[in-house]
Protein backbone atom coordinates (compact mmCIF):
# COMPACT_ATOMS: atom_id res chain seq x y z
CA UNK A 1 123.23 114.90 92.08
CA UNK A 2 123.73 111.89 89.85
CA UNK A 3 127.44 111.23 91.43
CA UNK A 4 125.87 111.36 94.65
CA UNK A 5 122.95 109.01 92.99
CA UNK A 6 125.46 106.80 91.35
CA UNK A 7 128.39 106.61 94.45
CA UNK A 8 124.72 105.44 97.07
CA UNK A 9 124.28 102.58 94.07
CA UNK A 10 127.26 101.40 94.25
CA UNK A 11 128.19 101.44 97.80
CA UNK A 12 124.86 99.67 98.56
CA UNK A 13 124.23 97.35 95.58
CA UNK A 14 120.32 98.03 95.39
CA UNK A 15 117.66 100.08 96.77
CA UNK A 16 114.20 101.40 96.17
CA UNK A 17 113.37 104.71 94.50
CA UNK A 18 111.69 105.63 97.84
CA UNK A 19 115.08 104.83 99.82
CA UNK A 20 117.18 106.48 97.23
CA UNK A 21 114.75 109.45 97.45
CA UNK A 22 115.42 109.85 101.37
CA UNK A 23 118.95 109.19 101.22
CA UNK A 24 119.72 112.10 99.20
CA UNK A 25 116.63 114.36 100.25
CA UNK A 26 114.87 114.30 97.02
CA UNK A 27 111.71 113.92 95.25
CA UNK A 28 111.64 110.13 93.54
CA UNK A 29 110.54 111.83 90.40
CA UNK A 30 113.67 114.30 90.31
CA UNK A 31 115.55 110.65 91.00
CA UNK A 32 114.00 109.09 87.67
CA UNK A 33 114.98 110.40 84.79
CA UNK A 34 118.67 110.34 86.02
CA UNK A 35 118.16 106.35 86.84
CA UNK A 36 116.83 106.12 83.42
CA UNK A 37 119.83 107.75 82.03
CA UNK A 38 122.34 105.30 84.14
CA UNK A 39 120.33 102.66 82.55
CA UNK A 40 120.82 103.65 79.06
CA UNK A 41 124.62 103.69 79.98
CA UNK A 42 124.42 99.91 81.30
CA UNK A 43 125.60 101.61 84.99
CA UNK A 44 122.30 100.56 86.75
CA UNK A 45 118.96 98.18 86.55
CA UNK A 46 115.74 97.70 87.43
CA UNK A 47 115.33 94.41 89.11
CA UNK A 48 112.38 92.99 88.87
CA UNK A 49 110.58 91.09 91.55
CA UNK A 50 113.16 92.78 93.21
CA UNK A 51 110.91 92.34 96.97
CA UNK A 52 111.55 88.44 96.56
CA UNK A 53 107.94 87.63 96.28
CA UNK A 54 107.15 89.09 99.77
CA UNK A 55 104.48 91.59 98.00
CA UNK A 56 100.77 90.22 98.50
CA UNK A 57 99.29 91.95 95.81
CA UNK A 58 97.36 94.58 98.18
CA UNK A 59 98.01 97.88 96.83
CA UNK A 60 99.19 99.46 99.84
CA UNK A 61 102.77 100.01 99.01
CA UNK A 62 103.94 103.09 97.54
CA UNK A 63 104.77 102.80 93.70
CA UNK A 64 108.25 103.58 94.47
CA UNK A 65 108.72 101.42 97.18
CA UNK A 66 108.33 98.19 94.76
CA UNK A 67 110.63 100.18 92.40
CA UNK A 68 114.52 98.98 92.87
CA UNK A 69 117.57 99.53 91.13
CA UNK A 70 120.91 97.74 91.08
CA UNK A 71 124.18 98.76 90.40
CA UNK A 72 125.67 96.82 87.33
CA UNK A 73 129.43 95.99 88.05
CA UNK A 74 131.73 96.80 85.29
CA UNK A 75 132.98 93.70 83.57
């Protein structure tokens, strides 16, 4: 599961937890502590503000929805 979580990073760039979830028919909190893992390696990041400022502030979203992770290019 974390190939298939780490080859979806890098062929897209970014993408929620809630997209990552549906791409590879998962629960987001299955998804987590693998992303957290990738972090600790330097493979992936949370980007915050990540929605470009488009969020309002109502609530409404789901948590995982504001949640997005990038793939970190090797150097």
């Amino acid at each position: 599961m974390i190939v298939r979580l780490s080859q979806l990073l890098q062929t897209h760039g970014r993408a929620s937890l809630t997209e990552l979830a549906l791409a590879l028919h998962s629960a987001p909190e299955a998804l987590a502590p693998m992303l957290e893992m990738l972090m600790r390696k330097g493979r992936v990041r949370e980007v915050v503000g990540a929605q470009g400022g488009r969020c309002g502030g109502c609530c409404k979203c789901e948590k995982g929805a504001m949640k997005v992770y990038e793939w970190v290019k090797p150097v």
